[in-house]
PDB file of N, CA and C in Angstrom:
ATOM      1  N   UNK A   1      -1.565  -6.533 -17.619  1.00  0.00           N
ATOM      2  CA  UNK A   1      -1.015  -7.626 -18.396  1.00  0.00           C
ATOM      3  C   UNK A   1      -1.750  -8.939 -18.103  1.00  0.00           C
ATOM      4  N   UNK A   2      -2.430  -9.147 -17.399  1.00  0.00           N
ATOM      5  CA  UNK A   2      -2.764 -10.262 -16.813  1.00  0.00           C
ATOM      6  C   UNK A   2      -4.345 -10.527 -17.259  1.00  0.00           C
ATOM      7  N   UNK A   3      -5.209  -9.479 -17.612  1.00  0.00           N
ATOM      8  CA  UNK A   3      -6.112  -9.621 -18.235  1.00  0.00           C
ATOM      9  C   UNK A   3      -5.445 -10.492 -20.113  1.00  0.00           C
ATOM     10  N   UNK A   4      -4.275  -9.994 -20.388  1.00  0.00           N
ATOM     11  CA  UNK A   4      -3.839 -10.037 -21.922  1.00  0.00           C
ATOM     12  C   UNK A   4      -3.784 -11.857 -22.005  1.00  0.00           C
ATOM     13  N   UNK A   5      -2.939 -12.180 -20.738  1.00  0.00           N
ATOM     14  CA  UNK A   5      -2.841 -13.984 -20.721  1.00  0.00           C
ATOM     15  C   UNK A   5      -4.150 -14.315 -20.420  1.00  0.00           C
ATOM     16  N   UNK A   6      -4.955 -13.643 -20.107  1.00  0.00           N
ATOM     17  CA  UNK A   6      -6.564 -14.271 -19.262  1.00  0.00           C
ATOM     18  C   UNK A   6      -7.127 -14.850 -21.072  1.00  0.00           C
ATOM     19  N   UNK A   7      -6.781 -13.399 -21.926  1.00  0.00           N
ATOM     20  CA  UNK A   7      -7.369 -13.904 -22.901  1.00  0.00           C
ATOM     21  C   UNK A   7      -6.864 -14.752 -23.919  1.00  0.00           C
ATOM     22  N   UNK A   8      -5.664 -14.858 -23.916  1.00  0.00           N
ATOM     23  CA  UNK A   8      -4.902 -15.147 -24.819  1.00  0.00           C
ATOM     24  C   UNK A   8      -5.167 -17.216 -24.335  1.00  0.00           C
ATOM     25  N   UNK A   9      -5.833 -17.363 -22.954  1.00  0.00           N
ATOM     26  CA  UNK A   9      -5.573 -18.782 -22.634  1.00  0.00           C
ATOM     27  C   UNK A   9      -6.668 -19.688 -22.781  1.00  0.00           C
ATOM     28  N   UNK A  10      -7.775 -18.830 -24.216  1.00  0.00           N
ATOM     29  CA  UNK A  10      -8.872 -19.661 -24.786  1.00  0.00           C
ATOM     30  C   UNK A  10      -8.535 -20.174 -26.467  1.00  0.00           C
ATOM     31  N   UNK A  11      -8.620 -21.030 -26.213  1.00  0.00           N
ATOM     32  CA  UNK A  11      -8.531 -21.347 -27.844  1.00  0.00           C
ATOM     33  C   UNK A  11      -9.554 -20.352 -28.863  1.00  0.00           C
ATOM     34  N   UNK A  12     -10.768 -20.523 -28.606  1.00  0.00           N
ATOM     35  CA  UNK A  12     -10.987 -19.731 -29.637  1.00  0.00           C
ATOM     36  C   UNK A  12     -11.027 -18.075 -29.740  1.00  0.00           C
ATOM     37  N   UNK A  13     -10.536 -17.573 -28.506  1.00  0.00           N
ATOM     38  CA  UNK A  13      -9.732 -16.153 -28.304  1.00  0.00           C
ATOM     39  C   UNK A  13      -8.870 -16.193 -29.397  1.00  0.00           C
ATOM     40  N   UNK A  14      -7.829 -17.289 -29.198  1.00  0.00           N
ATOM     41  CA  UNK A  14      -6.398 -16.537 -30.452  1.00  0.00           C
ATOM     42  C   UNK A  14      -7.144 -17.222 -31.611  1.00  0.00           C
ATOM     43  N   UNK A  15      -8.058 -18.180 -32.051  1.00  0.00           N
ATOM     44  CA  UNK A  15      -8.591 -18.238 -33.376  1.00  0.00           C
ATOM     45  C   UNK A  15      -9.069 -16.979 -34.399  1.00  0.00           C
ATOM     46  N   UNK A  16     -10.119 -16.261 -32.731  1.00  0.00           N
ATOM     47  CA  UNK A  16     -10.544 -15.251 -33.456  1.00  0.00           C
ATOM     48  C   UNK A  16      -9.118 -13.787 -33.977  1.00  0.00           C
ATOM     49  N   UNK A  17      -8.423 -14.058 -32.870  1.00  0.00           N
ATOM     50  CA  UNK A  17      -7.349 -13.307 -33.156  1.00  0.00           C
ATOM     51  C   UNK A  17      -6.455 -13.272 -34.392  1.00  0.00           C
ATOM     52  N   UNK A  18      -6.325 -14.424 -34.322  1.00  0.00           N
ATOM     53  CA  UNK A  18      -5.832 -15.369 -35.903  1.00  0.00           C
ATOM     54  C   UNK A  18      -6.308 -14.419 -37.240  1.00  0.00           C
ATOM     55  N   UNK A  19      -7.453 -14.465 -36.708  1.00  0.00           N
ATOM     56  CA  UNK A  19      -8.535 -14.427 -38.590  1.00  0.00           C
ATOM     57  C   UNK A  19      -8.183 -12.938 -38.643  1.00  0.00           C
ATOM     58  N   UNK A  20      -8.627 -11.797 -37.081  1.00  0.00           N
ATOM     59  CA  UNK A  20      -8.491 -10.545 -37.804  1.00  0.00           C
ATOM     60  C   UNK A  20      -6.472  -9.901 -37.682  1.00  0.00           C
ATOM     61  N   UNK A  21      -6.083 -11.326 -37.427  1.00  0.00           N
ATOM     62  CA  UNK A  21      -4.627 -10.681 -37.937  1.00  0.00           C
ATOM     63  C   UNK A  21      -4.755 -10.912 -39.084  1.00  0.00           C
ATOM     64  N   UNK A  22      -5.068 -11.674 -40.145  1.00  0.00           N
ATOM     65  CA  UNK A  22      -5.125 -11.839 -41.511  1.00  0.00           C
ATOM     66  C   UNK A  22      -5.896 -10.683 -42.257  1.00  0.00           C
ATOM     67  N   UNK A  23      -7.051 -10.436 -41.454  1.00  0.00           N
ATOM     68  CA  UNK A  23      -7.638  -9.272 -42.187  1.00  0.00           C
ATOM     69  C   UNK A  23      -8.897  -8.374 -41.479  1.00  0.00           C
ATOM     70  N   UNK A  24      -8.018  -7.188 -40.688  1.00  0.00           N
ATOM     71  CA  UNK A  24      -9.329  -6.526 -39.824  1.00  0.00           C
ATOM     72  C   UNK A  24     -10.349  -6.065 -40.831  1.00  0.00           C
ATOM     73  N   UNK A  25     -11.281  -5.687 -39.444  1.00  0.00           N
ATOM     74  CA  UNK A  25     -12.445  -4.909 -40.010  1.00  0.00           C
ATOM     75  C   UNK A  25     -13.169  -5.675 -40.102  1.00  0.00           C
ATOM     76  N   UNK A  26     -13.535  -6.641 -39.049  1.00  0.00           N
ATOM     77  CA  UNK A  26     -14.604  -7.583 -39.248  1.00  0.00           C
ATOM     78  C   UNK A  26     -16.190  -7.802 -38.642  1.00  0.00           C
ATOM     79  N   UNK A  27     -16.835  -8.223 -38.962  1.00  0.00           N
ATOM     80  CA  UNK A  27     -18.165  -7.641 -38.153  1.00  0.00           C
ATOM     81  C   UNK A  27     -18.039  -9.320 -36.960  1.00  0.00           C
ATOM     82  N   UNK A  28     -18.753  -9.169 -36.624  1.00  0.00           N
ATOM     83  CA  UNK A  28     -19.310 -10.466 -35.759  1.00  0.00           C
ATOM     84  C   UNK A  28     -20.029 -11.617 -36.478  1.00  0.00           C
ATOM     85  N   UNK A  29     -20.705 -11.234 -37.678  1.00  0.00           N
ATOM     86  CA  UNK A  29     -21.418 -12.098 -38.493  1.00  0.00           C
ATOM     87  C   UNK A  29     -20.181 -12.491 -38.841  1.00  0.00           C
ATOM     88  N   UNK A  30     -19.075 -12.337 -39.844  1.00  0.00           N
ATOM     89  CA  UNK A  30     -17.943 -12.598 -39.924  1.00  0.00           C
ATOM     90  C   UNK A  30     -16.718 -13.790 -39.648  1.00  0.00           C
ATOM     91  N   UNK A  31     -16.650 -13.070 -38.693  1.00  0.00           N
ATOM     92  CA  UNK A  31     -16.418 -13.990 -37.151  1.00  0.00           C
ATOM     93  C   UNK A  31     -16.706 -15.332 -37.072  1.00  0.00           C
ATOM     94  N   UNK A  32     -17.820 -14.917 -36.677  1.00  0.00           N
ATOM     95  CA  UNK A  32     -18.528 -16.290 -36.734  1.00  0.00           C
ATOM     96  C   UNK A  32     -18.750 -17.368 -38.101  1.00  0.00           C
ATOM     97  N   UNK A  33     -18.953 -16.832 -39.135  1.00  0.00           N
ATOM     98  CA  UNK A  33     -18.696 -17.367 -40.136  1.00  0.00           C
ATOM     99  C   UNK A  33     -16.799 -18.187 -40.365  1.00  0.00           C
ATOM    100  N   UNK A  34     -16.084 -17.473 -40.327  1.00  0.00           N
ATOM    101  CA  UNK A  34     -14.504 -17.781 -40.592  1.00  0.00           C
ATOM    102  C   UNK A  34     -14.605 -19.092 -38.809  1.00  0.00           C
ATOM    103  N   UNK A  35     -15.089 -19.159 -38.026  1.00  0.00           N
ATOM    104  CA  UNK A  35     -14.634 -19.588 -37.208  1.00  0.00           C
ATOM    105  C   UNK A  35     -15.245 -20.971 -37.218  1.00  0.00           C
ATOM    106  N   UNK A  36     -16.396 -20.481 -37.824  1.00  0.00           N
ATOM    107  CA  UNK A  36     -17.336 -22.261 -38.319  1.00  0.00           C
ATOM    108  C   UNK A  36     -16.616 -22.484 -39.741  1.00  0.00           C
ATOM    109  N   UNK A  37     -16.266 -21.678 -40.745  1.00  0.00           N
ATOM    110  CA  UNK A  37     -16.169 -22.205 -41.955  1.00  0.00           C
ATOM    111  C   UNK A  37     -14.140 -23.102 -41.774  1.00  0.00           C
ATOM    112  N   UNK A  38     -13.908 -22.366 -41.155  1.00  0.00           N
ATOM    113  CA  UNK A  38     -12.361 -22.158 -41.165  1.00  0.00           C
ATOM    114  C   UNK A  38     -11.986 -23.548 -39.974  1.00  0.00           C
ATOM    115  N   UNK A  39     -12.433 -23.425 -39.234  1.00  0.00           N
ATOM    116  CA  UNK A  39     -12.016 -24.216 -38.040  1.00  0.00           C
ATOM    117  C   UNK A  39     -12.682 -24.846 -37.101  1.00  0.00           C
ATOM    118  N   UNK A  40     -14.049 -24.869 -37.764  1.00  0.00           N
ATOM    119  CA  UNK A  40     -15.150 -26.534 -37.074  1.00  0.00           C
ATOM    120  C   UNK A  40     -15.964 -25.416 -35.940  1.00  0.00           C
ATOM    121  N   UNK A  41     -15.774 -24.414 -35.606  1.00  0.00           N
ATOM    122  CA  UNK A  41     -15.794 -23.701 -34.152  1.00  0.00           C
ATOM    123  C   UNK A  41     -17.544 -23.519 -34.205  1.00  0.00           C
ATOM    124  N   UNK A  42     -18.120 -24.337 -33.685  1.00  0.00           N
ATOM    125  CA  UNK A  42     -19.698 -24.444 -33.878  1.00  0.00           C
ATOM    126  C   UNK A  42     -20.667 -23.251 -32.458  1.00  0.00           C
ATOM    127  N   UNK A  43     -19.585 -22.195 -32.279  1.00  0.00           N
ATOM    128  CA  UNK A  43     -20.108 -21.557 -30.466  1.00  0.00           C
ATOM    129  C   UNK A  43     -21.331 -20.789 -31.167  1.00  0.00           C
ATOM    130  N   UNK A  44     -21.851 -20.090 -30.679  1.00  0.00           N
ATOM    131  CA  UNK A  44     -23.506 -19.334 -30.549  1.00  0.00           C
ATOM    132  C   UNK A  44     -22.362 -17.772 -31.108  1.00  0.00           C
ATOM    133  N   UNK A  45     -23.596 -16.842 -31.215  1.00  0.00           N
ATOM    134  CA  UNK A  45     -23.128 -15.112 -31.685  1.00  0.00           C
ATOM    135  C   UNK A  45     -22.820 -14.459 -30.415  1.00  0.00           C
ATOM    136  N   UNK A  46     -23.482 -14.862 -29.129  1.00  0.00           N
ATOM    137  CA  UNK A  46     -23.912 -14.573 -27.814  1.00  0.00           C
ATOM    138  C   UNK A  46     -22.022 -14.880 -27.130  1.00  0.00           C
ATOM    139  N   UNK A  47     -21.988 -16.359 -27.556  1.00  0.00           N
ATOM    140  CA  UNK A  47     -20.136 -17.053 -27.104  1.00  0.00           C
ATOM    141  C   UNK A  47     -19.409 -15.860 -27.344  1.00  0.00           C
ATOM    142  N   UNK A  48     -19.260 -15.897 -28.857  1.00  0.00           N
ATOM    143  CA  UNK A  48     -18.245 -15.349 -29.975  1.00  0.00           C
ATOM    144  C   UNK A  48     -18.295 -13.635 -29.254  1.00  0.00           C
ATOM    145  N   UNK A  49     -19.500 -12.858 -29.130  1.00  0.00           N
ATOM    146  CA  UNK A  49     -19.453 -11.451 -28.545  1.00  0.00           C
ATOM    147  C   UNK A  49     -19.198 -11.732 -27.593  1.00  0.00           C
ATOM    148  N   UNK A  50     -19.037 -12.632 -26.757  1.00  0.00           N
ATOM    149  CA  UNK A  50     -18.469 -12.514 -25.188  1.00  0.00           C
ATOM    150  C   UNK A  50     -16.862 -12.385 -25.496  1.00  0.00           C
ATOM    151  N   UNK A  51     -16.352 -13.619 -25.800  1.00  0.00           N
ATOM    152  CA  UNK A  51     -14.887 -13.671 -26.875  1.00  0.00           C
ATOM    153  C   UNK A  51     -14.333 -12.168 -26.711  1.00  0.00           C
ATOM    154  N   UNK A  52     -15.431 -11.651 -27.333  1.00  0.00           N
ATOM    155  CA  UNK A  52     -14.413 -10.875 -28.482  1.00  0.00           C
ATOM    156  C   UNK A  52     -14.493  -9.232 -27.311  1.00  0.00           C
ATOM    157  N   UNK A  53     -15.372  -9.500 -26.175  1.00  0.00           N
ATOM    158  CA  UNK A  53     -15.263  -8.375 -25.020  1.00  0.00           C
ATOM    159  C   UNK A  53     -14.047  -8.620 -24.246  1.00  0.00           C
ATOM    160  N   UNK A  54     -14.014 -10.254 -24.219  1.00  0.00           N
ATOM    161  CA  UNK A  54     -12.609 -10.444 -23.555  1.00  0.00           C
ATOM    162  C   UNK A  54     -11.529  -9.731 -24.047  1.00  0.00           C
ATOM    163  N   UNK A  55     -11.622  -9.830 -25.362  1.00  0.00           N
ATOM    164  CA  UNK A  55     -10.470  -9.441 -25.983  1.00  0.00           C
ATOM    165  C   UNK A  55     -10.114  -8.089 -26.035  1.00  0.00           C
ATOM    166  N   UNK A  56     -11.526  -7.517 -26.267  1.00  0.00           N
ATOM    167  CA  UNK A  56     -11.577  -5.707 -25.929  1.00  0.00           C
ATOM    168  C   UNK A  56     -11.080  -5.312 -24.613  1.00  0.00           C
ATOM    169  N   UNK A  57     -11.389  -6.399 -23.856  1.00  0.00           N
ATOM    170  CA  UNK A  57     -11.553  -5.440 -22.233  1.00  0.00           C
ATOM    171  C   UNK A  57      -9.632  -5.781 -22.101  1.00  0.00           C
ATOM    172  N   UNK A  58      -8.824  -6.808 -22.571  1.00  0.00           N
ATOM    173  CA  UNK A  58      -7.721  -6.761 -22.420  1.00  0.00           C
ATOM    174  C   UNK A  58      -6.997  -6.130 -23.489  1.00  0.00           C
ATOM    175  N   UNK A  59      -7.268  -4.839 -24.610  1.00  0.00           N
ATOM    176  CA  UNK A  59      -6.911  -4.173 -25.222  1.00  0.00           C
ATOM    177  C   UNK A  59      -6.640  -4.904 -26.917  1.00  0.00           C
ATOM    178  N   UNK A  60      -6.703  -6.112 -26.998  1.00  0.00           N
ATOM    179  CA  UNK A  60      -6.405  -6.937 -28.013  1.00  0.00           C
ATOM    180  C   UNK A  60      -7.036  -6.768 -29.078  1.00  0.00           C
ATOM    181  N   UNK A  61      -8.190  -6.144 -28.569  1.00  0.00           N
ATOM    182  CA  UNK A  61      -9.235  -5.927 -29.917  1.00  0.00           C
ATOM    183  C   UNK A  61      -9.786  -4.098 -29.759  1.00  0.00           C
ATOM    184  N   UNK A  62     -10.014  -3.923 -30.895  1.00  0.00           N
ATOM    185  CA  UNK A  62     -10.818  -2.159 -30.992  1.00  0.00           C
ATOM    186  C   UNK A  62     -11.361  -2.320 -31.409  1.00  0.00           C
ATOM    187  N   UNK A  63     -12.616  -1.585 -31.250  1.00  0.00           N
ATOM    188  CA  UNK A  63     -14.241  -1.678 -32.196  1.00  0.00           C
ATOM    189  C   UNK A  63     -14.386   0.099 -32.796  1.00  0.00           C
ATOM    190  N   UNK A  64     -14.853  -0.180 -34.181  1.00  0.00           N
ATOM    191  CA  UNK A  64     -15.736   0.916 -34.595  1.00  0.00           C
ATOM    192  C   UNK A  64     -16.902   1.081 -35.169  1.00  0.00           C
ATOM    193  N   UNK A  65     -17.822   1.557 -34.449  1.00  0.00           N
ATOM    194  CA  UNK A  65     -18.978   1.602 -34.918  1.00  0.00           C
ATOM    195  C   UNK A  65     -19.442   2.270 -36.763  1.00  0.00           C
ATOM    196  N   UNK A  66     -20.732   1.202 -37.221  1.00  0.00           N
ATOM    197  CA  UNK A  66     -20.188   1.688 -38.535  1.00  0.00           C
ATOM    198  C   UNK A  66     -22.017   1.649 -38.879  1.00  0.00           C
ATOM    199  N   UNK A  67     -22.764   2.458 -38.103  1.00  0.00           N
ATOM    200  CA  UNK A  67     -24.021   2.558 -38.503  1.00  0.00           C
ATOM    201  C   UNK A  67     -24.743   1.733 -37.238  1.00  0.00           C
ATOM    202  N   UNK A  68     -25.207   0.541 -36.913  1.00  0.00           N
ATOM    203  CA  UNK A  68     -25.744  -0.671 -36.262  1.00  0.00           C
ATOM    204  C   UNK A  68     -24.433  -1.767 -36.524  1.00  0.00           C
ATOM    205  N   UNK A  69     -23.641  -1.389 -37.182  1.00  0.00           N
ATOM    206  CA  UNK A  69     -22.367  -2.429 -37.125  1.00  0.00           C
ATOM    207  C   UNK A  69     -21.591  -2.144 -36.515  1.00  0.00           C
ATOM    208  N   UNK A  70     -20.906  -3.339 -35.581  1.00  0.00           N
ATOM    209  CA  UNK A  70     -19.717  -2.909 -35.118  1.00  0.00           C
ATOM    210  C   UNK A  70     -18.691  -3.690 -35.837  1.00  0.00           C
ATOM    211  N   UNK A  71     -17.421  -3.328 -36.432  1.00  0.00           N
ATOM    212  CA  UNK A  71     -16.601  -3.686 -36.335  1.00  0.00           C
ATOM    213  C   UNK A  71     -15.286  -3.916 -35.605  1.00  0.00           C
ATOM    214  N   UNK A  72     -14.487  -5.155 -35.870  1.00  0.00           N
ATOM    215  CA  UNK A  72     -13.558  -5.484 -34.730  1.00  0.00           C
ATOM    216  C   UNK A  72     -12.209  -5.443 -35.429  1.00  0.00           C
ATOM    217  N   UNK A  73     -11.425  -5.242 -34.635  1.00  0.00           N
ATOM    218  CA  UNK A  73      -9.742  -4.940 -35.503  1.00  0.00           C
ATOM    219  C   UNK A  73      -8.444  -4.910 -34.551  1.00  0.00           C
ATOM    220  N   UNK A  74      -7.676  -5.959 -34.738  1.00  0.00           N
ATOM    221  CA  UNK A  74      -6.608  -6.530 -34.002  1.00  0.00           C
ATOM    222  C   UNK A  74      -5.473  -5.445 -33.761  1.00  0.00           C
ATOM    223  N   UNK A  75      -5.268  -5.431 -32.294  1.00  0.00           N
ATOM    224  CA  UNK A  75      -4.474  -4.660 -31.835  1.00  0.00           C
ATOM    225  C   UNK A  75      -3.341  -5.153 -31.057  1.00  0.00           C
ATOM    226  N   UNK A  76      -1.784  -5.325 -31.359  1.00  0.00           N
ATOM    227  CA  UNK A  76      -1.051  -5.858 -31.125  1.00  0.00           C
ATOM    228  C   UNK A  76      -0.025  -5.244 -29.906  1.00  0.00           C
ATOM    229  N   UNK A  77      -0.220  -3.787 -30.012  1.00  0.00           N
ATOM    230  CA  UNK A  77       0.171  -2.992 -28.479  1.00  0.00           C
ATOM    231  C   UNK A  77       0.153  -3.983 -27.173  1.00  0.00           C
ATOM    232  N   UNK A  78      -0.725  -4.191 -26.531  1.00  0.00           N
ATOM    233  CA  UNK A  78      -0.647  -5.354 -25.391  1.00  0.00           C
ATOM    234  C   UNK A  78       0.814  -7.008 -25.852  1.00  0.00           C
ATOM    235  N   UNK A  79       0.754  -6.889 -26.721  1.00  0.00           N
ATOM    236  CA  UNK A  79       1.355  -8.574 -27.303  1.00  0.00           C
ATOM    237  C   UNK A  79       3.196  -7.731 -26.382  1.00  0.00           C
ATOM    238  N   UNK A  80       3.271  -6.658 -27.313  1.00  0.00           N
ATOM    239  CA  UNK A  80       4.640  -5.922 -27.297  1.00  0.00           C
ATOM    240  C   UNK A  80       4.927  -5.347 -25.671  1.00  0.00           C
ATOM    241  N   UNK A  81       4.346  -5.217 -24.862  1.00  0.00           N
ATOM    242  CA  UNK A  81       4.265  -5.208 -23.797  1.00  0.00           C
ATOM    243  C   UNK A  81       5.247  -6.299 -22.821  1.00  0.00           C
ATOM    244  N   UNK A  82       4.353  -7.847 -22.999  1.00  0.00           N
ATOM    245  CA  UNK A  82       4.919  -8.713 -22.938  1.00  0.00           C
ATOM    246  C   UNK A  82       6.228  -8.945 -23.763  1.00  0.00           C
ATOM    247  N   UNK A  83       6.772  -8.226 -24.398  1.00  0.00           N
ATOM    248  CA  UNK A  83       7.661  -9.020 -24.999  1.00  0.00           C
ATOM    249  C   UNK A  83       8.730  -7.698 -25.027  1.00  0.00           C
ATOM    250  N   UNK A  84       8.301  -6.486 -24.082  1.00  0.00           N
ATOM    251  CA  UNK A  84       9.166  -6.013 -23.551  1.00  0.00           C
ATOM    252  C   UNK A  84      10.009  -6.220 -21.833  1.00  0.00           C
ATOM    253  N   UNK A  85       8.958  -6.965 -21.586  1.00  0.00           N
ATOM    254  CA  UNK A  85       9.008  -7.888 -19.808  1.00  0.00           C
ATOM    255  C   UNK A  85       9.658  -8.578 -20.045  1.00  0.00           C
ATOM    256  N   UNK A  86       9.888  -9.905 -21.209  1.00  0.00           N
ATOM    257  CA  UNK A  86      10.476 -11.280 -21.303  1.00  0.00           C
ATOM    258  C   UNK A  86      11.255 -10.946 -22.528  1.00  0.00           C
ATOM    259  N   UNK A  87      12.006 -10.007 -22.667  1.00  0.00           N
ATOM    260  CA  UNK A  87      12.751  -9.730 -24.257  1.00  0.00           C
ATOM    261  C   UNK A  87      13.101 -11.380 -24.760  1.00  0.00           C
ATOM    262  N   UNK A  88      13.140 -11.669 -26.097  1.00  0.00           N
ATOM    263  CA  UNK A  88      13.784 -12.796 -26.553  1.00  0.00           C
ATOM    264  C   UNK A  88      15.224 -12.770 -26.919  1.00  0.00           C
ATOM    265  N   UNK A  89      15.770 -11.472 -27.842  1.00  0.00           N
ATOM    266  CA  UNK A  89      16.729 -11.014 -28.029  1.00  0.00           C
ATOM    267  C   UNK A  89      17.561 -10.764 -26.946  1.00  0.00           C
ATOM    268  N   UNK A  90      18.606 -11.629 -26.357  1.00  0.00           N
ATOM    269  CA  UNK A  90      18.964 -11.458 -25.415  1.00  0.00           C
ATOM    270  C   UNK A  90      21.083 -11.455 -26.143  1.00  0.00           C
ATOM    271  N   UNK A  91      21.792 -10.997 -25.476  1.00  0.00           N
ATOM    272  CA  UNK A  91      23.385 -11.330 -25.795  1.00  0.00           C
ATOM    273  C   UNK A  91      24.241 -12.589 -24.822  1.00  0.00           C
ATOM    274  N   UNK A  92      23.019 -12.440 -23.670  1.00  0.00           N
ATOM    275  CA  UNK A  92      23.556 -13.323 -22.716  1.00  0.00           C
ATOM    276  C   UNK A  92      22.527 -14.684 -22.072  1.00  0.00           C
ATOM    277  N   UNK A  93      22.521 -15.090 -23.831  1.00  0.00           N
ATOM    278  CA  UNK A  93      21.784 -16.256 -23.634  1.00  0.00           C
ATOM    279  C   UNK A  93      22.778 -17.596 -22.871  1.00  0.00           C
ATOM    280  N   UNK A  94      22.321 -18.782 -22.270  1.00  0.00           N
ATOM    281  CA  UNK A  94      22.828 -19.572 -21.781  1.00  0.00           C
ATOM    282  C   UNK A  94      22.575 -20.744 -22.857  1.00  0.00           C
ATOM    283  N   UNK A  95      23.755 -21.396 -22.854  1.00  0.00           N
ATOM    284  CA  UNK A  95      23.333 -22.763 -23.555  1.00  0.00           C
ATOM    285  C   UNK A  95      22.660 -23.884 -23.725  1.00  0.00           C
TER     286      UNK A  95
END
């Protein structure tokens, strides 16, 4: 779990997270495009693939290879984890 907050505590970690919750299957060219076009995010391809290992190596992201492409695709398993540790739904909330 602690890799999941490692990644979750970069801004442009949940940006990129952001875009392929809206719509997986994205390449890195991609990426990088939505992150400069979308939200000023001016980092290198070299940044953005580091990013997006973070995100792999803490389960957040899956890749499939698609020839010399990889694609990337948001995986929300780790999120539900956490939010079986800290339930929100509680009966014995305090005021």
């Amino acid at each position: 779990m602690a890799d999941v907050f490692r990644a979750l505590d970069d801004e442009t970690r949940r940006l990129i997270l952001d875009e392929l919750a809206i719509e997986d299957g994205r390449t890195l060219f991609d990426i990088c495009t939505l992150l400069t076009m979308r939200h000023g995010v001016a980092s290198t391809r070299q940044a953005i693939s580091q990013h997006l290992a973070v995100l792999e190596d803490a389960g957040l992201v899956t890749t499939e290879r698609r020839g010399r492409t990889k694609v990337h695709y948001f995986d929300p398993t780790p999120l539900a984890a956490i939010t079986r540790r800290w339930p929100i739904d509680r009966e014995d909330t305090h005021p």
